[in-house]
N, C-alpha and C. Protein backbone atom coordinates (compact mmCIF):
# COMPACT_ATOMS: atom_id res chain seq x y z
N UNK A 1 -49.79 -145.62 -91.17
CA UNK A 1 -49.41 -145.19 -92.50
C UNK A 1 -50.68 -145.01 -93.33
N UNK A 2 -50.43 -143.83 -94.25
CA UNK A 2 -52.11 -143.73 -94.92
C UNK A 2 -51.60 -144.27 -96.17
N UNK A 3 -52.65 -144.93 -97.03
CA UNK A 3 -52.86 -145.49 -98.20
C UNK A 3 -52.99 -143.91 -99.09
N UNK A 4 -51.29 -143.58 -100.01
CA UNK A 4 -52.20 -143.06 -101.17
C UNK A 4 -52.84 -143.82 -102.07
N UNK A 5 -53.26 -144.44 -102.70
CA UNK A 5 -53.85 -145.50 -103.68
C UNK A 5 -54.96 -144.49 -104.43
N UNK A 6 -55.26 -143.69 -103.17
CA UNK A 6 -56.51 -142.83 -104.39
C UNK A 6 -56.18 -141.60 -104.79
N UNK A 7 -54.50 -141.28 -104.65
CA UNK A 7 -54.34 -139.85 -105.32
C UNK A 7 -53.71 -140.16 -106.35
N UNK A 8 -54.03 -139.36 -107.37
CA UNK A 8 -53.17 -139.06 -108.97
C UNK A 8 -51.67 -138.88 -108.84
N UNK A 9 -51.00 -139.98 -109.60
CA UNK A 9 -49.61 -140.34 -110.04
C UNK A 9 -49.32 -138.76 -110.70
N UNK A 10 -48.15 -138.29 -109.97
CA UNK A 10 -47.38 -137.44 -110.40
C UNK A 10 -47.18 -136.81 -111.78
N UNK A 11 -47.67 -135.54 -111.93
CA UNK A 11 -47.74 -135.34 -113.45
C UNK A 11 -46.58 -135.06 -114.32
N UNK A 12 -46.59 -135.48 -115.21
CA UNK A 12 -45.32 -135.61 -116.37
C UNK A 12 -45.19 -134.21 -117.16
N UNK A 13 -45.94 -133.04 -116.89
CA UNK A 13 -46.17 -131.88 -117.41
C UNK A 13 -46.96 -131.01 -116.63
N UNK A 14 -47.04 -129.91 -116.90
CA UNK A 14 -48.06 -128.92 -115.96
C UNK A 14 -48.83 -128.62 -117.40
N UNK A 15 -50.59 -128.96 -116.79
CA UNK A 15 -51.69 -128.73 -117.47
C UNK A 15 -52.56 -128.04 -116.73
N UNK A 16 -52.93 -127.13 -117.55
CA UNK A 16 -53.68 -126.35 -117.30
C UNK A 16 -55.51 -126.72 -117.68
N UNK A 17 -56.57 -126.60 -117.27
CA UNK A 17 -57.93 -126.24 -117.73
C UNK A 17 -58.51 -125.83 -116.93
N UNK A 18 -59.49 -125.32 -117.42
CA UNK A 18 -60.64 -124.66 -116.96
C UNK A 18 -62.09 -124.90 -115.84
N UNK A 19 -62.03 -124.84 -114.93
CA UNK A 19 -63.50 -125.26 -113.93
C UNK A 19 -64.10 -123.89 -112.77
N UNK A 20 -65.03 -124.07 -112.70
CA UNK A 20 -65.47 -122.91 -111.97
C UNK A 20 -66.64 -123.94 -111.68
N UNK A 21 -67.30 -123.64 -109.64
CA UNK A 21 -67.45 -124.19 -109.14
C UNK A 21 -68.92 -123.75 -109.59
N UNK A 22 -69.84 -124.61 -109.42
CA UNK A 22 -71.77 -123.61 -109.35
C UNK A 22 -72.03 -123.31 -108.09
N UNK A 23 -72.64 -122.53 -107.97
CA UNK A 23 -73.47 -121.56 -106.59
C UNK A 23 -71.81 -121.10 -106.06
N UNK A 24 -71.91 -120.67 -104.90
CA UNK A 24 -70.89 -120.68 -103.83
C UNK A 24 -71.02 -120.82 -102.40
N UNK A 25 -70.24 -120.55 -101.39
CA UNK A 25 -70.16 -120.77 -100.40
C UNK A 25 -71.39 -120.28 -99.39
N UNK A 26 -72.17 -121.37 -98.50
CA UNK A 26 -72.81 -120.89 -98.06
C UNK A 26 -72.31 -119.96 -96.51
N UNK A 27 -73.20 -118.85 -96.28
CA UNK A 27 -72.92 -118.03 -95.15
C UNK A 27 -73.18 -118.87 -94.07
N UNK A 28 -72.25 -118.14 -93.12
CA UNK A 28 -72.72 -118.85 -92.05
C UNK A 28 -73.28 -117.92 -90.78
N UNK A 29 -74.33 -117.92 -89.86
CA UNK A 29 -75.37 -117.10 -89.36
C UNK A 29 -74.41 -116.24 -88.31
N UNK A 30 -73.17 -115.72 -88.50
CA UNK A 30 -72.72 -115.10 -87.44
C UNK A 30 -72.95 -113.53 -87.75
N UNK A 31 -72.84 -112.42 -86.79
CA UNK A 31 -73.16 -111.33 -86.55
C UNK A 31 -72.35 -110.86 -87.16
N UNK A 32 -72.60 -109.50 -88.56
CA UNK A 32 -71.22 -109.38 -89.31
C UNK A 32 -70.21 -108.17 -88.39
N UNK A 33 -68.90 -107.88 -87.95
CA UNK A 33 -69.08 -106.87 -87.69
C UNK A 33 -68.91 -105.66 -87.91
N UNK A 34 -68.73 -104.35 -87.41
CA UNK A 34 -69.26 -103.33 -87.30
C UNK A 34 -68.19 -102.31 -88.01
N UNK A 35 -67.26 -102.99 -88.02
CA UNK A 35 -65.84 -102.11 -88.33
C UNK A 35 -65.01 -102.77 -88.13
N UNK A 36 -63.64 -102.69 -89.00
CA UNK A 36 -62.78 -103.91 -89.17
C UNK A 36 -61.70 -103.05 -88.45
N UNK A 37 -61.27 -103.63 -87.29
CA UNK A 37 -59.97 -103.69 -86.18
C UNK A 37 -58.99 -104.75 -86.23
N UNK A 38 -58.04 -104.56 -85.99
CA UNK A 38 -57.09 -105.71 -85.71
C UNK A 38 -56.75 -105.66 -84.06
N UNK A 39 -55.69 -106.73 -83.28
CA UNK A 39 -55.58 -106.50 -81.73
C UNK A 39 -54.35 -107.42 -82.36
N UNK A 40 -53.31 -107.01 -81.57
CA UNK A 40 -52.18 -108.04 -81.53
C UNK A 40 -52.39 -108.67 -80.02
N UNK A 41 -52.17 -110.16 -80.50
CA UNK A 41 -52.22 -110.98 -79.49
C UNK A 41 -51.19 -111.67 -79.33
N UNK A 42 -51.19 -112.62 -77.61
CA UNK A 42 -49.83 -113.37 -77.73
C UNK A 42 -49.73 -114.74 -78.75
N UNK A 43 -48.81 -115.01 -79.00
CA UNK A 43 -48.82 -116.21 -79.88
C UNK A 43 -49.63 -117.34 -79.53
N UNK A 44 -50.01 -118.45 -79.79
CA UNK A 44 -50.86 -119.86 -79.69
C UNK A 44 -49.96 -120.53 -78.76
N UNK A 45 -50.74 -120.72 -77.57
CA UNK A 45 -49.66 -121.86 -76.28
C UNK A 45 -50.46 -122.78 -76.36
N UNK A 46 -51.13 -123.27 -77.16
CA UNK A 46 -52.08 -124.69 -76.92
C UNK A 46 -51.36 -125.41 -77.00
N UNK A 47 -51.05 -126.20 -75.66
CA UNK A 47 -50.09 -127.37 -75.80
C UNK A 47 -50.28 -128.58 -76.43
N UNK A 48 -51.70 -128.80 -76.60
CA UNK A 48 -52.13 -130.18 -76.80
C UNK A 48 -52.27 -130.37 -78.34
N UNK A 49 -51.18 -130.98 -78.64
CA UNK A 49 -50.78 -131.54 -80.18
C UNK A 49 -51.18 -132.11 -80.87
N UNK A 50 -52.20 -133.54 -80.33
CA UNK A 50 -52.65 -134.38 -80.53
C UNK A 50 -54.00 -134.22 -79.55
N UNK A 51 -55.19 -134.21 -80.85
CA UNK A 51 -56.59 -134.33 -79.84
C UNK A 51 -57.62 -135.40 -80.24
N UNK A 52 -58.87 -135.55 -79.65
CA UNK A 52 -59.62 -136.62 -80.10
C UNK A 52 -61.12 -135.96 -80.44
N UNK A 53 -61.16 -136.18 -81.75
CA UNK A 53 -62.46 -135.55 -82.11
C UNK A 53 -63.84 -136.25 -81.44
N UNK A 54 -64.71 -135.81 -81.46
CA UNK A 54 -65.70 -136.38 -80.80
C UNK A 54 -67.21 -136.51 -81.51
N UNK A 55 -68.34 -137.00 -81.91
CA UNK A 55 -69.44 -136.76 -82.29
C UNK A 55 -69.58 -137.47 -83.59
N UNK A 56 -68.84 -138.28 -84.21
CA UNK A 56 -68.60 -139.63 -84.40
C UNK A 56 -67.82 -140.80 -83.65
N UNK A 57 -67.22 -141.10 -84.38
CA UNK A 57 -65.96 -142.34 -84.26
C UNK A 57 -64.93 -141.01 -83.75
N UNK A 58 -64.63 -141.69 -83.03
CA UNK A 58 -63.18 -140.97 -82.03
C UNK A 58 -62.56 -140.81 -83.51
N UNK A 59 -61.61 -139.71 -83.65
CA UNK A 59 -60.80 -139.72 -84.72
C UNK A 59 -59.23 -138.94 -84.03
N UNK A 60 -58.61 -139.18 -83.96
CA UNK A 60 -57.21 -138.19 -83.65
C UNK A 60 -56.57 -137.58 -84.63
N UNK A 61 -56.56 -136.06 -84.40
CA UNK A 61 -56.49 -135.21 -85.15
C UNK A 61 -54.86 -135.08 -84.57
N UNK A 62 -53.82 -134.81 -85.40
CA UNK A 62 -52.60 -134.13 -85.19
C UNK A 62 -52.35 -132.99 -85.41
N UNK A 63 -52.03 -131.93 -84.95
CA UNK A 63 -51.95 -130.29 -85.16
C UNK A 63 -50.33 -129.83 -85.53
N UNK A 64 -49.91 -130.55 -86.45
CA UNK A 64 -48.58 -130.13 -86.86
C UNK A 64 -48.80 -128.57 -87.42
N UNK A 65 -49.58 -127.83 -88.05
CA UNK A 65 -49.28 -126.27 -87.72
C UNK A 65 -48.89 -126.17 -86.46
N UNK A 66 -49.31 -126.04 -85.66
CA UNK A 66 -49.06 -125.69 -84.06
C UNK A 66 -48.06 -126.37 -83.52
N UNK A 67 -47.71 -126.97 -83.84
CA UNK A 67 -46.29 -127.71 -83.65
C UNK A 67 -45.21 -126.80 -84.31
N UNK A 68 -45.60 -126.90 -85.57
CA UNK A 68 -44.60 -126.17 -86.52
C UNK A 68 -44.21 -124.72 -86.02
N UNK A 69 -45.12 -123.87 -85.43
CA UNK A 69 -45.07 -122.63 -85.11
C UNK A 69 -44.12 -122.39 -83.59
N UNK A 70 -44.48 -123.55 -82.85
CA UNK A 70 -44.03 -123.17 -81.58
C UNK A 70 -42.47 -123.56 -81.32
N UNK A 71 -42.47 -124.39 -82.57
CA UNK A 71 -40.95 -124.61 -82.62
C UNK A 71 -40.48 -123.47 -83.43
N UNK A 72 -40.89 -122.74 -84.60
CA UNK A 72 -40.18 -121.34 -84.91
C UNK A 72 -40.26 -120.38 -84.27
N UNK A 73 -41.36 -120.41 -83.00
CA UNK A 73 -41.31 -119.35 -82.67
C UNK A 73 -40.08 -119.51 -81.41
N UNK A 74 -39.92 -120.46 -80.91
CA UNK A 74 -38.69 -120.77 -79.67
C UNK A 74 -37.57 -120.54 -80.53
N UNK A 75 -37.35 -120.53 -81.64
CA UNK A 75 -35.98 -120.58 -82.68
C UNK A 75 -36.04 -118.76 -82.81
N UNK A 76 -36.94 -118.30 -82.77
CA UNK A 76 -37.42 -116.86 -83.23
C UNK A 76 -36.62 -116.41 -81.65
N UNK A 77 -37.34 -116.45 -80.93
CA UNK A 77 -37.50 -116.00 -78.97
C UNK A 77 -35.96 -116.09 -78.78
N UNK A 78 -35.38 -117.47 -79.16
CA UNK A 78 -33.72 -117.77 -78.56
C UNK A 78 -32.41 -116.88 -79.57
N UNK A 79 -33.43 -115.75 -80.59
CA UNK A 79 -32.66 -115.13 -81.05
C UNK A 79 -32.84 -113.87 -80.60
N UNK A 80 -33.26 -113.51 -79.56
CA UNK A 80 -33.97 -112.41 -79.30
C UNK A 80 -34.86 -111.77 -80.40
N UNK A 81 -35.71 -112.65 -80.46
CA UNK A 81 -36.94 -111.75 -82.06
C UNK A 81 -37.97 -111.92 -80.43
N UNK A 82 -39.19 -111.11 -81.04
CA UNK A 82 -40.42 -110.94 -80.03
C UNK A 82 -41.85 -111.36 -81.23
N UNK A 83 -42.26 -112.00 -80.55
CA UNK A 83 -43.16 -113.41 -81.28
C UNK A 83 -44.77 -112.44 -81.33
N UNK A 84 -45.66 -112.35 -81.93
CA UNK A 84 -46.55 -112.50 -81.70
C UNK A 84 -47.69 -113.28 -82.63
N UNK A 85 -49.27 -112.53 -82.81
CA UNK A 85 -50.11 -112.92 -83.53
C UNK A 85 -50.84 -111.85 -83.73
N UNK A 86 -51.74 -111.38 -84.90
CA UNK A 86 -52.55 -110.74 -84.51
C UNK A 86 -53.99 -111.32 -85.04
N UNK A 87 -55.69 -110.75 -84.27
CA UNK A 87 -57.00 -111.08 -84.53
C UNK A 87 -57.34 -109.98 -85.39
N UNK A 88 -57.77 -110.62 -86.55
CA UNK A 88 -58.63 -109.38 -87.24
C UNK A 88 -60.10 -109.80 -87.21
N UNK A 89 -60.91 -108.83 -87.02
CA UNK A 89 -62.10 -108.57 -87.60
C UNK A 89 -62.73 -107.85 -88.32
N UNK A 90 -63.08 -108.25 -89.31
CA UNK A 90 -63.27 -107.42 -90.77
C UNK A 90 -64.91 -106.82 -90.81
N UNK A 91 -64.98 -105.54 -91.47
CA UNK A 91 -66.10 -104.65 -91.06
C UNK A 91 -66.84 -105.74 -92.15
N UNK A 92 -68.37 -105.78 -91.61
CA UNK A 92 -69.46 -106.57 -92.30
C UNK A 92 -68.91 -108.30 -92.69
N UNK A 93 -68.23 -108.80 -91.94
CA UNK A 93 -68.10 -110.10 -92.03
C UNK A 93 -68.04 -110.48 -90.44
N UNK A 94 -68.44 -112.05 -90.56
CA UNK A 94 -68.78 -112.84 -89.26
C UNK A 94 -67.11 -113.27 -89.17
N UNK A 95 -66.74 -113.53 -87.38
CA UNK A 95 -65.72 -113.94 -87.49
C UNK A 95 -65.21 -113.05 -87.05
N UNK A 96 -63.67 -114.17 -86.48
CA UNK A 96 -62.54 -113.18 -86.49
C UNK A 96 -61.06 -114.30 -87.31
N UNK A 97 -60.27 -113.45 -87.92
CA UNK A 97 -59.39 -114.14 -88.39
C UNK A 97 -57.85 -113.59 -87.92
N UNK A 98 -57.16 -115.04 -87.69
CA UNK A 98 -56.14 -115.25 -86.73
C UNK A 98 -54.94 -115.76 -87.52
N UNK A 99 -54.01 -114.19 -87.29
CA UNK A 99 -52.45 -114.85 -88.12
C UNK A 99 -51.97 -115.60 -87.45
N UNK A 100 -50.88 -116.50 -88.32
CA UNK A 100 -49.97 -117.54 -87.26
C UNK A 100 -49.29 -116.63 -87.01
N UNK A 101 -47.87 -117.01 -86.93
CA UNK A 101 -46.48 -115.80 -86.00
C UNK A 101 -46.61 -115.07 -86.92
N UNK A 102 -45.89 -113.86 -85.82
CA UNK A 102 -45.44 -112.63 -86.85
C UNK A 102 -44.19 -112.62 -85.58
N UNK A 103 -43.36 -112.14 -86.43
CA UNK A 103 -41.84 -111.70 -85.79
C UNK A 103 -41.74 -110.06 -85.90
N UNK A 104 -42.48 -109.77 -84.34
CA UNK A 104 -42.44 -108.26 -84.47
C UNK A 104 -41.23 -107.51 -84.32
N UNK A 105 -39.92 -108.14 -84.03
CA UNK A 105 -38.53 -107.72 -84.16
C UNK A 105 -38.34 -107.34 -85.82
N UNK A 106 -38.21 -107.79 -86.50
CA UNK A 106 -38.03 -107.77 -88.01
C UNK A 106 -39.27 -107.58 -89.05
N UNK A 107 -40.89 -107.51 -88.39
CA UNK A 107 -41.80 -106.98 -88.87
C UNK A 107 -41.91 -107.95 -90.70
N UNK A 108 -42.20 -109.09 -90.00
CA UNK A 108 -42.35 -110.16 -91.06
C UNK A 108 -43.50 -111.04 -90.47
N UNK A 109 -44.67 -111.07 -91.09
CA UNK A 109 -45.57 -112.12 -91.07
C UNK A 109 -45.59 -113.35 -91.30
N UNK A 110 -45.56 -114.34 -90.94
CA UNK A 110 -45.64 -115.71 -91.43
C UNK A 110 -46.66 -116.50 -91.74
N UNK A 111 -47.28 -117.09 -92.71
CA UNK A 111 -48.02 -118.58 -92.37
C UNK A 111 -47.75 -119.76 -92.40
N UNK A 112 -48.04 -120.33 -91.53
CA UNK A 112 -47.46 -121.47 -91.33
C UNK A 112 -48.48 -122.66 -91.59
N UNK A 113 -48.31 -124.02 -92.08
CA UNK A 113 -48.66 -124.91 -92.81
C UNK A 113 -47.87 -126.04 -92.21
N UNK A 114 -49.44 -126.86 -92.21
CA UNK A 114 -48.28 -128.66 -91.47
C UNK A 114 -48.00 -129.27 -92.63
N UNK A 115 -47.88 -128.98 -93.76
CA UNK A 115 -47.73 -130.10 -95.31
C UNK A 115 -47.56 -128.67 -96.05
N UNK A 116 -46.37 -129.64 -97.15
CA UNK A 116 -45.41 -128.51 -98.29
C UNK A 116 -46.31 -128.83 -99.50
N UNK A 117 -47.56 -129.55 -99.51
CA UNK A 117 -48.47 -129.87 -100.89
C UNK A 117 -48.64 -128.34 -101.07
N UNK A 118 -48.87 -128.65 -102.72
CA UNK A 118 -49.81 -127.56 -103.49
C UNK A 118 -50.99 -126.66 -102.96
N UNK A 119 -51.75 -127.65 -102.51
CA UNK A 119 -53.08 -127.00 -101.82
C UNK A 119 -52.66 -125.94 -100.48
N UNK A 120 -51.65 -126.56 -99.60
CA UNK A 120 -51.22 -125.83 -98.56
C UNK A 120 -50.73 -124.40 -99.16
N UNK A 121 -49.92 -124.92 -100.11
CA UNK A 121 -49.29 -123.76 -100.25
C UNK A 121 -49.88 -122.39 -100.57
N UNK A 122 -51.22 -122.68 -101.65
CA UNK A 122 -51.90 -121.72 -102.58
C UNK A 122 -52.56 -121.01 -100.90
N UNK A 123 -52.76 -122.02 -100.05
CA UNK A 123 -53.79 -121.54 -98.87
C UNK A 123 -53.04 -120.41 -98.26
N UNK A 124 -51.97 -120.58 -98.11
CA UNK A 124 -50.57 -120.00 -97.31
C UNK A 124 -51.05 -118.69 -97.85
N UNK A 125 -50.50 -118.91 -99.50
CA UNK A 125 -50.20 -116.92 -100.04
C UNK A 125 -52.06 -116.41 -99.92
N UNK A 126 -52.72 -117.57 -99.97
CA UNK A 126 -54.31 -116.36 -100.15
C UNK A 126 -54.29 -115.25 -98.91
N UNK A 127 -53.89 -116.57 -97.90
CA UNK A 127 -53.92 -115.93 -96.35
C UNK A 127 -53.29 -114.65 -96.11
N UNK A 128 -52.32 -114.81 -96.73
CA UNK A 128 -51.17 -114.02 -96.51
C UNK A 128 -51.22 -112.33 -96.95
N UNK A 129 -52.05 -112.75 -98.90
CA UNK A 129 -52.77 -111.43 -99.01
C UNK A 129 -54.33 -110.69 -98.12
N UNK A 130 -54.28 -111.69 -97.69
CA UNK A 130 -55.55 -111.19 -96.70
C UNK A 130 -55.20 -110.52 -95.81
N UNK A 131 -54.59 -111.30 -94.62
CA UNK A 131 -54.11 -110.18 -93.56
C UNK A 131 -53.40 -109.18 -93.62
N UNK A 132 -51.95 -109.50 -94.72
CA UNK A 132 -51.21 -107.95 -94.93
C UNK A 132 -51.88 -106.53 -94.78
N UNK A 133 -53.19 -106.66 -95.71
CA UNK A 133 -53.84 -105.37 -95.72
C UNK A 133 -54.02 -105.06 -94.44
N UNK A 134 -54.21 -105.74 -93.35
CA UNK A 134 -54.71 -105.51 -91.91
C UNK A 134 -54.18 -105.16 -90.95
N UNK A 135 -53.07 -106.02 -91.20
CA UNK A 135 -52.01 -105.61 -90.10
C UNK A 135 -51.46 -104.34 -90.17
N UNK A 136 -50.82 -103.28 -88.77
CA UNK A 136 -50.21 -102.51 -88.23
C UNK A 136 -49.56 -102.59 -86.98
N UNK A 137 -48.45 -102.33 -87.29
CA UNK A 137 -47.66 -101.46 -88.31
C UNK A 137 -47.48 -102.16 -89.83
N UNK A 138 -47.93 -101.64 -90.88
CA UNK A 138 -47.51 -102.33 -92.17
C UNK A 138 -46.46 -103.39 -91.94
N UNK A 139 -46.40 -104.81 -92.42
CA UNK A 139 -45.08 -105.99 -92.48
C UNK A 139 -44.00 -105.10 -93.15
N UNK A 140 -42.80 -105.28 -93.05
CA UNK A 140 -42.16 -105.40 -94.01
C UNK A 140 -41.72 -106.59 -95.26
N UNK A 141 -42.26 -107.51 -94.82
CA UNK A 141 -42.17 -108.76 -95.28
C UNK A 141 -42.65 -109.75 -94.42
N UNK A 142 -43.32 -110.87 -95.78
CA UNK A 142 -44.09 -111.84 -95.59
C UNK A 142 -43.19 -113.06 -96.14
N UNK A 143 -44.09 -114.34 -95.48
CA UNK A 143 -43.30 -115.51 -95.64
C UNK A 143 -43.92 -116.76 -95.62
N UNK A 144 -43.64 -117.89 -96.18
CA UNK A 144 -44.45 -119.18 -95.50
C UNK A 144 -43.74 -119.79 -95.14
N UNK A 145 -44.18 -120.58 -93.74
CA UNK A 145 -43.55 -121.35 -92.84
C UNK A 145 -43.94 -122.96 -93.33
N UNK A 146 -43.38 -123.39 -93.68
CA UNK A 146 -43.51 -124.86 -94.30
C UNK A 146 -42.54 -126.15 -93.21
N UNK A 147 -43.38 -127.19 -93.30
CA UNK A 147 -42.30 -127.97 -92.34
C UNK A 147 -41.31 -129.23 -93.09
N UNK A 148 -41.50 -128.91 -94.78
CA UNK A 148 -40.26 -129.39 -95.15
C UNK A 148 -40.34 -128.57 -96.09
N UNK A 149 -39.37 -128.55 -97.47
CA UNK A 149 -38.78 -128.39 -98.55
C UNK A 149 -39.73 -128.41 -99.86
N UNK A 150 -40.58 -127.85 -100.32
CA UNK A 150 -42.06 -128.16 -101.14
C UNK A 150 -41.08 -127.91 -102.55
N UNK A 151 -41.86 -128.76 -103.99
CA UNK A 151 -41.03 -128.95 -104.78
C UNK A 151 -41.18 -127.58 -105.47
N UNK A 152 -40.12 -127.53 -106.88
CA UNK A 152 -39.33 -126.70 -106.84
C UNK A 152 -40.51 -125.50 -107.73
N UNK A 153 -41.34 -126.22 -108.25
CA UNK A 153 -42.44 -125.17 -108.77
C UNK A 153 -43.30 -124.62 -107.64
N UNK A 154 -43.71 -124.99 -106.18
CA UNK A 154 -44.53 -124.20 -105.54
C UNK A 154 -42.88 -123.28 -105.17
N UNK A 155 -41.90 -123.36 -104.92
CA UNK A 155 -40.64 -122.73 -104.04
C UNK A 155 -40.87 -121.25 -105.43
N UNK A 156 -41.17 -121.52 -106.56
CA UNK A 156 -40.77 -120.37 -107.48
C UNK A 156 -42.27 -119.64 -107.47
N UNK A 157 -43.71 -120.31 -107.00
CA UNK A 157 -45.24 -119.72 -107.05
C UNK A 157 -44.61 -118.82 -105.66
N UNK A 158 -43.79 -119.31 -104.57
CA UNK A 158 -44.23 -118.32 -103.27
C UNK A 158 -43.07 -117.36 -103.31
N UNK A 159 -41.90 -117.56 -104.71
CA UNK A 159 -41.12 -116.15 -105.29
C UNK A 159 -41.88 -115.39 -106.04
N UNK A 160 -42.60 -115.81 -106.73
CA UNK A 160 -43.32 -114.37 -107.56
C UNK A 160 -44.30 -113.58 -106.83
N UNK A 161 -44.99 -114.40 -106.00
CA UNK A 161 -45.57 -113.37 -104.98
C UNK A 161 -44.86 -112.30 -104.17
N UNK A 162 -43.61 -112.70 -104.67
CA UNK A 162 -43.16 -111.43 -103.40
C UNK A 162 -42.58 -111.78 -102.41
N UNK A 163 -43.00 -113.52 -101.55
CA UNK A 163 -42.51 -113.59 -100.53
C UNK A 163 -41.45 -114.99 -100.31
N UNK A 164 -41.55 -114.70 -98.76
CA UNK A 164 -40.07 -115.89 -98.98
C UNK A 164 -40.72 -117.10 -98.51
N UNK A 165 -39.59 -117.63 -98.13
CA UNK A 165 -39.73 -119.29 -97.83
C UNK A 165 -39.32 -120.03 -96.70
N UNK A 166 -39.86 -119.98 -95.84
CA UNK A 166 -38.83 -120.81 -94.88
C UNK A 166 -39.51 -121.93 -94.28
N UNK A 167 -38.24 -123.12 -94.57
CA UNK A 167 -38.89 -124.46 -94.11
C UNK A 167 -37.82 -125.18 -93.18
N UNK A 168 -38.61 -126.09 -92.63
CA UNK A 168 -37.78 -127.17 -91.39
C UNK A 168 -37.06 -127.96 -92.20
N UNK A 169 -35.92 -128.26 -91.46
CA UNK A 169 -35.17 -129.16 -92.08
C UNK A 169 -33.81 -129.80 -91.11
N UNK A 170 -34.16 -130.86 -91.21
CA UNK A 170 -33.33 -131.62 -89.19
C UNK A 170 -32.89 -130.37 -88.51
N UNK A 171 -33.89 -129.99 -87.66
CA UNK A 171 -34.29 -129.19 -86.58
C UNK A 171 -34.15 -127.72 -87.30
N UNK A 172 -33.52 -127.34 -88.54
CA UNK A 172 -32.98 -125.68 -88.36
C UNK A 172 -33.87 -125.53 -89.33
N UNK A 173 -33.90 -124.12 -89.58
CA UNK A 173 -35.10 -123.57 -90.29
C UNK A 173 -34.50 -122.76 -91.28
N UNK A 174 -34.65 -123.55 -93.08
CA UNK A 174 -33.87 -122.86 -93.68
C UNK A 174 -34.49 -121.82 -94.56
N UNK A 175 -33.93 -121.07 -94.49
CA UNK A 175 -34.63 -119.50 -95.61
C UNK A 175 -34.48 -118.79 -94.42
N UNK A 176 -34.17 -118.81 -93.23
CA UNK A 176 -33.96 -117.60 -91.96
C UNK A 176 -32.90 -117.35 -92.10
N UNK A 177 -32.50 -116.34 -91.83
CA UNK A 177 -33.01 -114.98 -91.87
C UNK A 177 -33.19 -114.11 -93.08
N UNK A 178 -34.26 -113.94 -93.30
CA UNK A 178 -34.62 -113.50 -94.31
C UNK A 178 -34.01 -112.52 -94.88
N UNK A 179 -34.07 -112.57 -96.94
CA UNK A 179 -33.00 -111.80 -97.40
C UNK A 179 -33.63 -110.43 -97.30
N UNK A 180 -32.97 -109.06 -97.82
CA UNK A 180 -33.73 -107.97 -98.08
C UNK A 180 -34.65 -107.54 -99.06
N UNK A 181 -34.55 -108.80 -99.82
CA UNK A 181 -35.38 -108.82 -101.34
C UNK A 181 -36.77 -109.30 -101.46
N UNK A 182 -37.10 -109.78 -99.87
CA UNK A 182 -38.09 -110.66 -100.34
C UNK A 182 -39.29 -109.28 -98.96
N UNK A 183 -39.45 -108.30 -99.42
CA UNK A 183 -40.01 -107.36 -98.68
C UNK A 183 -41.55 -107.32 -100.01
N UNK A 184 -42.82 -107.16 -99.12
CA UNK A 184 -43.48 -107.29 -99.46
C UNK A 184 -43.99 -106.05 -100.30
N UNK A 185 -44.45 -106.22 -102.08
CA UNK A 185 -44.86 -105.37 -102.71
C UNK A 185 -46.02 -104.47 -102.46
């Protein structure tokens, strides 16, 4: 069990202020490349759920994204949907960046997230406007895959974006099948 003890008691209001970080992110020395492609790939089969970090103190890392995914995507597969992923690589940047599922039956992107916190969530839609531009055939709709029920102000941040919602909940996955409204602007 983890000790919250050092996170901030639940706020009694939504406050807003102001911070902006100094300098920014440093680069990192990879080759940028040449022209931005996408490749659809097969979905993530890494079975191993649980791993052990190495180069300190052993630490065990749990991979509930990858958990989370392979169970929507078997819920996706046993409906006859066809699962994939796709790799982008973006012209003049290092890297390649990797969607979670996409349900190429119904042409809906997903990201998927092991925790319904705030932070996950904001990570979810950045992602989400990132790859859209990339992917082809255009989505018709986007979504976040959450593995519970996130409270009721992030559920209305990932409606105004445009997209939907779907989260775990004793075994079924609710917000599937997605409505016709929640098609990406």
């Amino acid at each position: 069990m983890v000790d919250g003890s050092h996170r901030l008691p639940a706020a009694s209001r939504t406050a807003i202020s102001h911070w902006a970080p100094p300098g920014g992110l440093p680069r990192r020395g990879a080759t940028p490349a040449k022209s931005t492609g996408r490749l659809r790939t097969p979905t993530e089969r890494n079975t191993t759920f649980v791993s052990t970090r190495k180069g300190g103190d052993p630490v065990e890392v749990e991979r509930r994204e990858a958990d989370l995914c392979r169970r929507f995507e078997a819920f996706l597969e046993a409906r006859g949907h066809e699962v994939c992923r796709y790799a982008i690589r973006v012209e003049g940047e290092p890297g390649i960046m990797r969607t979670d599922t996409c349900d190429a039956t119904d042409l809906t992107l997903y990201e998927a997230k092991g925790d319904s916190t705030r932070r996950h969530v904001r990570e979810a839609l950045a992602q989400l406007a990132d790859y859209v531009r990339h992917v082809r055939p255009k989505r018709k709709k986007c979504a976040v895959l959450l593995p519970a029920r996130p409270s009721k102000d992030l559920c209305e941040l990932i409606e105004s974006q445009g997209h939907a919602l779907v989260y775990e909940e004793h075994g079924a996955f609710i917000g599937w099948p997605l409505s016709e409204d929640s098609t990406v602007a």
